[in-house]
C-alpha atoms as a PDB file:
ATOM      1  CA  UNK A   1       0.000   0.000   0.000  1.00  0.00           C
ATOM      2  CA  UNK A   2       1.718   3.352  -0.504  1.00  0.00           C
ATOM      3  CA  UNK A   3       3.026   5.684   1.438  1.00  0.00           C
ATOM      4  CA  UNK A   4       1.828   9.028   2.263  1.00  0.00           C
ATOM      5  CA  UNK A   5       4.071  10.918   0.727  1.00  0.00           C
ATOM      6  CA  UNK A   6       3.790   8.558  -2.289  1.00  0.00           C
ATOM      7  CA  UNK A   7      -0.023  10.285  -1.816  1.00  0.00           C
ATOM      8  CA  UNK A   8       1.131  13.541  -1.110  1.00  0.00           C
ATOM      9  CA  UNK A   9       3.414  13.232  -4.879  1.00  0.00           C
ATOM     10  CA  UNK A  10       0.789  12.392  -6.595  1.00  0.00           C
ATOM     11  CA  UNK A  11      -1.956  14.659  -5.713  1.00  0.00           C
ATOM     12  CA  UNK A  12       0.450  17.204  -5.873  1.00  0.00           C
ATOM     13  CA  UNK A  13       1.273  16.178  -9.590  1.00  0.00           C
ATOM     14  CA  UNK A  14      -2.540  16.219 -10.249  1.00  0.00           C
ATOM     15  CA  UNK A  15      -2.979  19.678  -8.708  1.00  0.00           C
ATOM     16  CA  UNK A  16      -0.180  21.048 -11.089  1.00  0.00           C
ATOM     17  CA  UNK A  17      -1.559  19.639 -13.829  1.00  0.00           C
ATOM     18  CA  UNK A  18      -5.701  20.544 -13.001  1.00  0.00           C
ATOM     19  CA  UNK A  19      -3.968  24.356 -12.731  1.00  0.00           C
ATOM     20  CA  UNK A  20      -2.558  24.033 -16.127  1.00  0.00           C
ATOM     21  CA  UNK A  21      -5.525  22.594 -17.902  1.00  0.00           C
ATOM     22  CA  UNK A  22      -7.836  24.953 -16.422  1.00  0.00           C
ATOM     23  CA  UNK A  23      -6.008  27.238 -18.109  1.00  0.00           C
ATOM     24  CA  UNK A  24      -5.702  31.289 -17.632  1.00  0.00           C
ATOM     25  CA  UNK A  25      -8.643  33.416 -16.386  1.00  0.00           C
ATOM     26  CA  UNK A  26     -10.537  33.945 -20.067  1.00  0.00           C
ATOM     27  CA  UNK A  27      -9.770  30.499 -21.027  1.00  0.00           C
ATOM     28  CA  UNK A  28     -13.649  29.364 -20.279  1.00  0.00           C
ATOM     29  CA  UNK A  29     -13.904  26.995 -23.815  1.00  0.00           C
ATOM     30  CA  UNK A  30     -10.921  25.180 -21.746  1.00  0.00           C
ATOM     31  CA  UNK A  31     -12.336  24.802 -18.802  1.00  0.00           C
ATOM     32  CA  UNK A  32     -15.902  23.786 -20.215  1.00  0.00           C
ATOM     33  CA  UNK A  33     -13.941  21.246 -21.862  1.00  0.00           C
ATOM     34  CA  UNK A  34     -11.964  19.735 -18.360  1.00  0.00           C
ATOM     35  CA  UNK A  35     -15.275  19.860 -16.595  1.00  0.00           C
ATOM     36  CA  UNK A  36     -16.988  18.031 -19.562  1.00  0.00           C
ATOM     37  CA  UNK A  37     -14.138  15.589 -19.454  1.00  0.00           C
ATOM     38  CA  UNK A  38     -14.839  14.720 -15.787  1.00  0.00           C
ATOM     39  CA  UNK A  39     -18.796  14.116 -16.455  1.00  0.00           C
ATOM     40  CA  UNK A  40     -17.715  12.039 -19.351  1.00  0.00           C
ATOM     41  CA  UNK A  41     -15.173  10.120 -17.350  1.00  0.00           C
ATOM     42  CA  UNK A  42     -17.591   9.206 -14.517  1.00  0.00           C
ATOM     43  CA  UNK A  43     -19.522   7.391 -17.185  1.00  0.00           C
ATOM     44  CA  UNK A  44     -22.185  10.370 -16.773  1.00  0.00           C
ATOM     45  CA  UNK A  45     -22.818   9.692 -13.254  1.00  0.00           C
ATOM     46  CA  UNK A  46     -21.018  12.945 -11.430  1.00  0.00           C
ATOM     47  CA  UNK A  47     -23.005  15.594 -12.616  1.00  0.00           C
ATOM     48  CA  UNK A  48     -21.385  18.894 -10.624  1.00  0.00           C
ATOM     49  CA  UNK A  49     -18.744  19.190 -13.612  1.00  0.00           C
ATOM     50  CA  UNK A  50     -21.797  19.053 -16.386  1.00  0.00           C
ATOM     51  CA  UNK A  51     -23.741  21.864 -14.900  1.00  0.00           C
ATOM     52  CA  UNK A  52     -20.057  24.036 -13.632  1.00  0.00           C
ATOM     53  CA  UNK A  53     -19.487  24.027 -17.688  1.00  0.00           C
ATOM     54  CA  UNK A  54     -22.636  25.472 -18.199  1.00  0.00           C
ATOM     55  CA  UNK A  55     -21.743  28.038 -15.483  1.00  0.00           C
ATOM     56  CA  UNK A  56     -18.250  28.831 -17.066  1.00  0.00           C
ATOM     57  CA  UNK A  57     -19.485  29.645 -20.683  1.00  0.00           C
ATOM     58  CA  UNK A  58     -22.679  31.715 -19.517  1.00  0.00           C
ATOM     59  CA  UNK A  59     -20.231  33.372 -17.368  1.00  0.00           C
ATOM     60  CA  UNK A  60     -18.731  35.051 -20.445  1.00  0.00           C
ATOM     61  CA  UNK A  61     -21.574  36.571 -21.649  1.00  0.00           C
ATOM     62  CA  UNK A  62     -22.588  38.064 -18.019  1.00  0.00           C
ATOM     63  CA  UNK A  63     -18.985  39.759 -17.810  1.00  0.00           C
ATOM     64  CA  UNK A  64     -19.505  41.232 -21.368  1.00  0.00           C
ATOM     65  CA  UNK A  65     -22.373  42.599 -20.225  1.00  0.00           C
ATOM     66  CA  UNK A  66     -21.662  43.757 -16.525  1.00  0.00           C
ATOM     67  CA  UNK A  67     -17.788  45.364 -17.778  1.00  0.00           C
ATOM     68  CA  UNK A  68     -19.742  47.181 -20.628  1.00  0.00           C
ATOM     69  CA  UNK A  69     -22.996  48.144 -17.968  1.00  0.00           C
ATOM     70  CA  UNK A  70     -19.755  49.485 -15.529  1.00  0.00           C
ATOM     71  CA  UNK A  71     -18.332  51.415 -18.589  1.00  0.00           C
ATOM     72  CA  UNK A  72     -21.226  53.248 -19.088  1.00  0.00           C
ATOM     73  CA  UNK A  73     -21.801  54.282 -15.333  1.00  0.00           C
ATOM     74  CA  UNK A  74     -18.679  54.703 -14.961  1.00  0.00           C
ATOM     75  CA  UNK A  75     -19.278  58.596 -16.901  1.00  0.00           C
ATOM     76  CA  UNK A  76     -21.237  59.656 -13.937  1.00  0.00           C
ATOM     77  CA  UNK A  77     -17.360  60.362 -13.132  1.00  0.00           C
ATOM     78  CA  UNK A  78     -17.122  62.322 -16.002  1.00  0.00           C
ATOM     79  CA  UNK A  79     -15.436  65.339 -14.274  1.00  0.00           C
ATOM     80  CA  UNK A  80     -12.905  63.307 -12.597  1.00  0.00           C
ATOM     81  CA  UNK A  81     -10.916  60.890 -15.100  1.00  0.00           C
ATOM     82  CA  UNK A  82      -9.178  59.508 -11.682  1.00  0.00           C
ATOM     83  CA  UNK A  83     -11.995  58.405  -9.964  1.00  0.00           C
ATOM     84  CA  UNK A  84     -13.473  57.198 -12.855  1.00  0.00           C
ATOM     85  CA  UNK A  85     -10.110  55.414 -13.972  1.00  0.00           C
ATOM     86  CA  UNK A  86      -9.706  53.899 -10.387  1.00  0.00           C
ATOM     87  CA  UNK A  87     -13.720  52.864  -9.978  1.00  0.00           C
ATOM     88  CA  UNK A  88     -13.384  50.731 -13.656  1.00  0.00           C
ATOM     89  CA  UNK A  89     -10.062  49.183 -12.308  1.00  0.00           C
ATOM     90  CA  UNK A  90     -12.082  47.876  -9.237  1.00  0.00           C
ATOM     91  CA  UNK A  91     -14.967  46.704 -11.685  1.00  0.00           C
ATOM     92  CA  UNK A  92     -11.885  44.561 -13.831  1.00  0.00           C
ATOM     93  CA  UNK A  93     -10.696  42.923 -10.187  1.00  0.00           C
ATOM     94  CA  UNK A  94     -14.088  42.000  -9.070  1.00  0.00           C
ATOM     95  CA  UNK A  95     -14.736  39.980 -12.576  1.00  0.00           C
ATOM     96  CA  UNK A  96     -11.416  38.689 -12.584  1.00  0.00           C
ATOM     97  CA  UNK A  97     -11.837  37.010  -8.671  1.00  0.00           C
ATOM     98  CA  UNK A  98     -15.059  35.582 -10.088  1.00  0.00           C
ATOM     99  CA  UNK A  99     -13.373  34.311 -13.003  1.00  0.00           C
ATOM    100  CA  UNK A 100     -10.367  32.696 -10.906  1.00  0.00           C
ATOM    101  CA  UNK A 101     -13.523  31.218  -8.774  1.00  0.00           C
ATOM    102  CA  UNK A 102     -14.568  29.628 -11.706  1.00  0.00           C
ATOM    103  CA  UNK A 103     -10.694  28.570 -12.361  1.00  0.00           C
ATOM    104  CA  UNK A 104     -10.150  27.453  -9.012  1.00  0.00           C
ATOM    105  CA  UNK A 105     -13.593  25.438  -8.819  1.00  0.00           C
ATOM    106  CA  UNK A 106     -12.103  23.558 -12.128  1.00  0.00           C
ATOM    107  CA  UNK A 107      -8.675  22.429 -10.444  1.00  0.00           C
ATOM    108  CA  UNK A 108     -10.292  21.264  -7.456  1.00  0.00           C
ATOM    109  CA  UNK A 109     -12.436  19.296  -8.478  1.00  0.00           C
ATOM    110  CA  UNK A 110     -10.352  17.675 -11.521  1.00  0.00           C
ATOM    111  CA  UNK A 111      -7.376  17.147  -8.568  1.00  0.00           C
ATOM    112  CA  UNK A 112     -10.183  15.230  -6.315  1.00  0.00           C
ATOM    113  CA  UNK A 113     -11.674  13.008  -8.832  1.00  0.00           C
ATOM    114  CA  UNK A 114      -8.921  11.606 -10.352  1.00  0.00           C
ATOM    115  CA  UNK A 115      -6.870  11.726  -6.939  1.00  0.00           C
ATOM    116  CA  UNK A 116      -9.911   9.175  -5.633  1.00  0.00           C
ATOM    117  CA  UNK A 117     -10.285   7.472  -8.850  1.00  0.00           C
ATOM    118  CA  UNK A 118      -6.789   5.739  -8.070  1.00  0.00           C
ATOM    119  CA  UNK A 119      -6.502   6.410  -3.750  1.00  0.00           C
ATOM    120  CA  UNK A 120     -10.161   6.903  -2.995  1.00  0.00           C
ATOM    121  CA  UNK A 121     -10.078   3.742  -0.786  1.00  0.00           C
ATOM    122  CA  UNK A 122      -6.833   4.166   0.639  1.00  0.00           C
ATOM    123  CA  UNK A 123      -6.920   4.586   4.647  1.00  0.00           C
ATOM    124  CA  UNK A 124      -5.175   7.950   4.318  1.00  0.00           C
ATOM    125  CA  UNK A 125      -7.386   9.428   1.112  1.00  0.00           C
ATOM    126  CA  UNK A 126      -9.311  11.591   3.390  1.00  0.00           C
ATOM    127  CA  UNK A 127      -6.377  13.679   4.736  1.00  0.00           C
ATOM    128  CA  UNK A 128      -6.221  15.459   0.770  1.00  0.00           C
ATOM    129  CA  UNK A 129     -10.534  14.902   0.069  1.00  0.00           C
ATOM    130  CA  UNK A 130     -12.956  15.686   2.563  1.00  0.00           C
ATOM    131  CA  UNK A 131     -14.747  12.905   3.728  1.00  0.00           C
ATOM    132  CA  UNK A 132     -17.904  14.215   2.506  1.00  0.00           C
ATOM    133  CA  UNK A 133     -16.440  14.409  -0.524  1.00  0.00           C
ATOM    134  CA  UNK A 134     -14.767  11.148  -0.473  1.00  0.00           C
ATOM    135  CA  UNK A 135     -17.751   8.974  -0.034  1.00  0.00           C
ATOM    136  CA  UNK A 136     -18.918  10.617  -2.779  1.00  0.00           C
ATOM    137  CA  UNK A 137     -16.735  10.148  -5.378  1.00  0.00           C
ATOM    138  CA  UNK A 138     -16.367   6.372  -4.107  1.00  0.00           C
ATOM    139  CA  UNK A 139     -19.944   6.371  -4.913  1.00  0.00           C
ATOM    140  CA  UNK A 140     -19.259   7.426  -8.239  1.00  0.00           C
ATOM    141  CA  UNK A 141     -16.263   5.205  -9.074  1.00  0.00           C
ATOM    142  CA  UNK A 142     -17.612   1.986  -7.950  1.00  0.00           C
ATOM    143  CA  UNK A 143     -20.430   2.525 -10.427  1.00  0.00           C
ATOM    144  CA  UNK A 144     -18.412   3.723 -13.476  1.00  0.00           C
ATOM    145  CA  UNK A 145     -16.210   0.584 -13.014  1.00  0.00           C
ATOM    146  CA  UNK A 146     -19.260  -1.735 -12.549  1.00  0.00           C
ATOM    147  CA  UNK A 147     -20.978  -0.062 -15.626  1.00  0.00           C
ATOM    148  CA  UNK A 148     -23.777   0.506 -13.624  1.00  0.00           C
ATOM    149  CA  UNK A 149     -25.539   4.759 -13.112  1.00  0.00           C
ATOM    150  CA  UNK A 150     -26.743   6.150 -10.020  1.00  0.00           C
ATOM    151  CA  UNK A 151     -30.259   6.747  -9.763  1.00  0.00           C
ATOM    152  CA  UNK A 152     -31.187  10.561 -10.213  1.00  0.00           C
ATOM    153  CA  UNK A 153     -31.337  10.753  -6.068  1.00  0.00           C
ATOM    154  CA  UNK A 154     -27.749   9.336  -6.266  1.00  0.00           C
ATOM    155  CA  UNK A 155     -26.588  11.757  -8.527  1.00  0.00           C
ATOM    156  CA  UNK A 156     -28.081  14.823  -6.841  1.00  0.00           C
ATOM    157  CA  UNK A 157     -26.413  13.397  -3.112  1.00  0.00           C
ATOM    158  CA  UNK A 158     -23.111  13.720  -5.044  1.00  0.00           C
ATOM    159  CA  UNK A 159     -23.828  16.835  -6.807  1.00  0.00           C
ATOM    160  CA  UNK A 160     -24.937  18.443  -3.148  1.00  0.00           C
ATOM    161  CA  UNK A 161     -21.690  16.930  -1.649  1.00  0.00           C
ATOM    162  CA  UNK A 162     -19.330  18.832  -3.881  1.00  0.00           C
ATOM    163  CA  UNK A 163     -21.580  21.845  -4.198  1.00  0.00           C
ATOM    164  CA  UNK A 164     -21.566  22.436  -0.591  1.00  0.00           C
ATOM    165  CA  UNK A 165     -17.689  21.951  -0.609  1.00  0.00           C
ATOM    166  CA  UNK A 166     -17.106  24.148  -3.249  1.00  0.00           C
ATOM    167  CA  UNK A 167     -18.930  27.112  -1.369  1.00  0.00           C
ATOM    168  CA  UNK A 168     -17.235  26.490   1.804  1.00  0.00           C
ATOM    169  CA  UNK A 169     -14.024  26.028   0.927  1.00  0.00           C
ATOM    170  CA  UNK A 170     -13.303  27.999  -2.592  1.00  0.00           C
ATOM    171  CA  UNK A 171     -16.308  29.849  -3.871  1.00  0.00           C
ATOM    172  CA  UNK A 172     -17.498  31.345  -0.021  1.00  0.00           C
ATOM    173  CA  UNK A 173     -14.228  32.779   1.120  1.00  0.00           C
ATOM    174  CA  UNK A 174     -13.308  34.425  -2.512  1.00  0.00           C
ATOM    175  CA  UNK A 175     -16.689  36.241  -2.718  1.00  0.00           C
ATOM    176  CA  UNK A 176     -16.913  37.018   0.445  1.00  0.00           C
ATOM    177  CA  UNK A 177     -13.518  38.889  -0.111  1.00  0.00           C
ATOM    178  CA  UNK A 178     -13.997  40.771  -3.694  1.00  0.00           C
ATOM    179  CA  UNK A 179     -17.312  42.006  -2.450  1.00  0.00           C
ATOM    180  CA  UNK A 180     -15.497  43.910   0.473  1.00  0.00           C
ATOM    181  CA  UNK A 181     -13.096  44.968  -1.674  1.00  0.00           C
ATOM    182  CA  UNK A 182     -15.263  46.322  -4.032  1.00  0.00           C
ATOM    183  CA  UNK A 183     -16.280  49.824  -3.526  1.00  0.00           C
ATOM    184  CA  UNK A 184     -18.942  50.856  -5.766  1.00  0.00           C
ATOM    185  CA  UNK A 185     -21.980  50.610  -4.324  1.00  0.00           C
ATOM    186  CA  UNK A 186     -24.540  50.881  -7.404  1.00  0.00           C
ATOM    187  CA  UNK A 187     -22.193  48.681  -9.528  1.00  0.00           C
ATOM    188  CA  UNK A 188     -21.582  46.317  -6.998  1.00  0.00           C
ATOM    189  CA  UNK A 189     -25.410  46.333  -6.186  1.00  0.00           C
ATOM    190  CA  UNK A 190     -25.902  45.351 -10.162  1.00  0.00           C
ATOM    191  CA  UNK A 191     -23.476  42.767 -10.181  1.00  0.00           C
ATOM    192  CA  UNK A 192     -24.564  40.643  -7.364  1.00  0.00           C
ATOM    193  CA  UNK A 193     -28.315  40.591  -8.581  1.00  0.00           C
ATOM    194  CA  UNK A 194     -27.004  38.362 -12.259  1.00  0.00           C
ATOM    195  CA  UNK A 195     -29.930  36.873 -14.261  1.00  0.00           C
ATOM    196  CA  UNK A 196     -28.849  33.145 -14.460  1.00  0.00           C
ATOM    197  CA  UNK A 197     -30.583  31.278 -17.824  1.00  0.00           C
ATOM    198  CA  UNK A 198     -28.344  27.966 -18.132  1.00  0.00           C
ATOM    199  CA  UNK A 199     -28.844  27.073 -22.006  1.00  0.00           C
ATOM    200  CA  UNK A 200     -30.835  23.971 -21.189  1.00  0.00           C
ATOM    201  CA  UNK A 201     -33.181  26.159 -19.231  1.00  0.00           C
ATOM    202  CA  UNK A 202     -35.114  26.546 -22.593  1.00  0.00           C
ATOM    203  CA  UNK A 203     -38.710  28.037 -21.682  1.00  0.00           C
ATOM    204  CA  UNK A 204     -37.979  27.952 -17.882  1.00  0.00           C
ATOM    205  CA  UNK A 205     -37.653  30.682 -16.045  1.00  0.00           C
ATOM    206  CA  UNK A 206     -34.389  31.984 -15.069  1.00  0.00           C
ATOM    207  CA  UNK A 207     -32.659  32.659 -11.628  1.00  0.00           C
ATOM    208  CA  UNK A 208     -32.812  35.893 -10.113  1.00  0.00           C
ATOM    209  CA  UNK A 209     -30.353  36.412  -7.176  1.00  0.00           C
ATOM    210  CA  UNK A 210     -31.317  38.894  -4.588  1.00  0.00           C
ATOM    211  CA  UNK A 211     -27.810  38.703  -3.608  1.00  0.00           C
ATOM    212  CA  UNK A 212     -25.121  36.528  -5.177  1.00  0.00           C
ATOM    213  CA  UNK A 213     -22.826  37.063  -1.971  1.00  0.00           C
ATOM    214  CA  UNK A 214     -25.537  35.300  -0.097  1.00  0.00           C
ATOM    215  CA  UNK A 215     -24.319  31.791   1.149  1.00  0.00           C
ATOM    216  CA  UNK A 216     -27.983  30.086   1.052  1.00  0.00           C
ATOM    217  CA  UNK A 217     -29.462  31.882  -1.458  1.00  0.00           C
ATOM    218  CA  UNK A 218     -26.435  30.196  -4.009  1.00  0.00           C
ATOM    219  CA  UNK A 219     -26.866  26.939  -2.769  1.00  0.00           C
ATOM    220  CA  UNK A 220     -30.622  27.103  -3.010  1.00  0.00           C
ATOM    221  CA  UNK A 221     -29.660  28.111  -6.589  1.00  0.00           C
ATOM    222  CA  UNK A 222     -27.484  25.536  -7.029  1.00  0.00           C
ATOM    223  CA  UNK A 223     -29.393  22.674  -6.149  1.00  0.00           C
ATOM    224  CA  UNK A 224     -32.135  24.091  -8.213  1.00  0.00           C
ATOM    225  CA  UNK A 225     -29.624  23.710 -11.366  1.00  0.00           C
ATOM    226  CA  UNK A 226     -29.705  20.347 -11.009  1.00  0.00           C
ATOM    227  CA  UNK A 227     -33.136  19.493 -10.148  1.00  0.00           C
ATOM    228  CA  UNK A 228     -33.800  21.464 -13.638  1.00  0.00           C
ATOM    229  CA  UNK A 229     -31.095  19.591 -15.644  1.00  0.00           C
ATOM    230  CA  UNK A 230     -32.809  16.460 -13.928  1.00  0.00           C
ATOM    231  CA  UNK A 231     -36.396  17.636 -15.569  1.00  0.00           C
ATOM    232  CA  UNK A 232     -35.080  18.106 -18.798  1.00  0.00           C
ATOM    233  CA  UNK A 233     -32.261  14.693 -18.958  1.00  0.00           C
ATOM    234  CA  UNK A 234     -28.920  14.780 -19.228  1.00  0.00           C
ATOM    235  CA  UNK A 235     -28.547  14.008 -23.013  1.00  0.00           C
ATOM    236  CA  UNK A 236     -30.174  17.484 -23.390  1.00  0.00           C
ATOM    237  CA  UNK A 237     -28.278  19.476 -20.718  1.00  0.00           C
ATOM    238  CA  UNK A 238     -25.085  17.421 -22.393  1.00  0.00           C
ATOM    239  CA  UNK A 239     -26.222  18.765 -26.229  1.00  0.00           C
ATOM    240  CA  UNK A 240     -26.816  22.810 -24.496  1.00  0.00           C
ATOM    241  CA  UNK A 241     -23.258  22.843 -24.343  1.00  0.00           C
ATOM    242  CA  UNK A 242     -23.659  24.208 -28.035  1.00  0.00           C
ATOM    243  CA  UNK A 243     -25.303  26.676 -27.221  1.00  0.00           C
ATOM    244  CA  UNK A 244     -22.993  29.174 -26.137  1.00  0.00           C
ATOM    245  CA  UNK A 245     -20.982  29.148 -29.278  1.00  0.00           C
ATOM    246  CA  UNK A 246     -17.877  28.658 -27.288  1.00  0.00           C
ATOM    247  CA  UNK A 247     -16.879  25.254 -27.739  1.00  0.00           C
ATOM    248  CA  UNK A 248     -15.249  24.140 -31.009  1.00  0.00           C
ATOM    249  CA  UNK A 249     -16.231  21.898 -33.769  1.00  0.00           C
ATOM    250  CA  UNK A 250     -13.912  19.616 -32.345  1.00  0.00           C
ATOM    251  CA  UNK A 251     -15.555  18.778 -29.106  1.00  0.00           C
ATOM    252  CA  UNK A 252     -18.863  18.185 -30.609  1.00  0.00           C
ATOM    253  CA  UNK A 253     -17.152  15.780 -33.253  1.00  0.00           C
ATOM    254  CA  UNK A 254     -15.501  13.876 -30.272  1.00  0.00           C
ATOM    255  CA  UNK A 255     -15.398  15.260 -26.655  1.00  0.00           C
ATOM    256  CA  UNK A 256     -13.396  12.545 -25.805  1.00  0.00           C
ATOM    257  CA  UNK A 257     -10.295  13.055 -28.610  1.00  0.00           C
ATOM    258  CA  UNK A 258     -10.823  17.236 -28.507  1.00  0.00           C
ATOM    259  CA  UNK A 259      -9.914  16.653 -24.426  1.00  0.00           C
ATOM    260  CA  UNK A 260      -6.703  14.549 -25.214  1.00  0.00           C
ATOM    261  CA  UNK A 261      -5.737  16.761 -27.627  1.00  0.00           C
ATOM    262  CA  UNK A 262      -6.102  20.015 -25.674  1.00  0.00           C
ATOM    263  CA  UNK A 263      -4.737  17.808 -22.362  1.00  0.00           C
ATOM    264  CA  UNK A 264      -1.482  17.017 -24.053  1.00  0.00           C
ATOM    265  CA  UNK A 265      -0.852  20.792 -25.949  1.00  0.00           C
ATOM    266  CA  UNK A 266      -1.395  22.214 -22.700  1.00  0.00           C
ATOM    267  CA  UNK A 267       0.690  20.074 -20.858  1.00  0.00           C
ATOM    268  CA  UNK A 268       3.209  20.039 -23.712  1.00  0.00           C
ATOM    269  CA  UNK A 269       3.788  23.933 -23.111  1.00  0.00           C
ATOM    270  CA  UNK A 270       1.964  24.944 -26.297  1.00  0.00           C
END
């Protein structure tokens, strides 16, 4: 049985290479395409990667919009080029720390299922995955390699698990943070009200957030997402991915070969 530090090498090795496929802070096609990967991988059973794709690549069109909506209040400045210089500086940070949420969301959760697709029963697997977490991704392993899928209870279990991990230990802390830091109160005010509409929402109504910053009102959110993509199957919430006019030809030809192409490029430095 190995070591620990034979564990500690090789999650390390998968953490260095999750932060390289996920790819710089704009790279959202990339990302979609890791996340995908994982859904794919789990032989369609771990569904929080599916719908965090969908999240990525509607995420560029809401920063289009929101950076363009700051430019134009930002003229109520007019008079003072400074203020207005400094208060569209502090609109770029804000969208970048949600974009590097969105980043950061992708390594983790590439690191922990493939760390627990090879360690996951290993005594000492819960010192680098939550337990939570753990039992969770077992869950989702010992299907895949019996060939058998979790019922749609199953699925959303697992999909709560790493949602509620997510928000405590990356997404909570980082908003929590570029909200303080953000000192325009009517942008600010604008930005953490977003109009969600996932592509495979289709005639269903979208989410409105009172206040994105707001721990329960996200995870409420959240496990709505699911219980939508549930409604509507996961062959359909799968084909949405087109949607967005992100991904490439590529990935709709073959997910599977666009992901080992990208996976070694990336990792070959190019």
């Amino acid at each position: 049985m190995p070591t620990n530090p034979a564990l500690r090498s090789y999650f390390d090795s998968l953490h260095t290479e999750a932060e390289k496929l996920a790819g710089g802070l704009t790279d959202l096609g990339q990302r979609a395409t890791v996340y995908h990967h994982l859904y794919e991988h789990s032989e369609r059973n771990l569904i929080f990667p599916l719908i965090a794709a969908h999240g990525a690549m509607w995420a560029r069109g809401y920063f289009h919009f929101g950076l363009k909506l700051g430019w134009w209040c930002s003229w109520q400045y007019a008079f003072s080029p400074s203020k207005r210089v400094a208060r569209l500086s502090q609109l770029d940070a804000f969208a970048d720390a949600f974009r590097e949420i969105n980043r950061r969301v992708c390594i983790e959760t590439y690191t922990s299922y493939h760390f627990t697709e090879r360690f996951g029963d290993h005594p000492e697997a819960e010192q680098f995955v939550p337990q939570s977490l753990l039992v969770s991704l077992q869950r989702c392993h010992a299907a895949r390699r019996s060939g058998q899928e979790l019922s749609t209870a199953e699925k959303r279990d697992v999909f709560k698990a790493f949602f509620l991990n997510e928000q405590e230990t990356v997404v909570g802390p980082r908003i929590q943070d570029a909200t303080e830091r953000f000192d325009w109160p009517l942008v600010k005010l604008l930005a953490l009200r977003p109009l969600i509409r996932f592509a495979y929402f289709q005639g269903r109504r979208p989410f409105i957030f009172r206040n994105f910053a707001d721990k329960n009102e996200r995870i409420e959110k959240g496990l709505r997402a699911f219980d939508e993509a549930a409604a509507v199957g996961w062959e359909l919430v799968e084909a949405a991915l087109q949607d967005y006019n992100v991904l490439p030809t590529a990935f709709f030809e073959s997910s599977k070969r666009h992901f080992a192409t990208v996976r070694k490029a990336v990792l070959a430095g190019a």
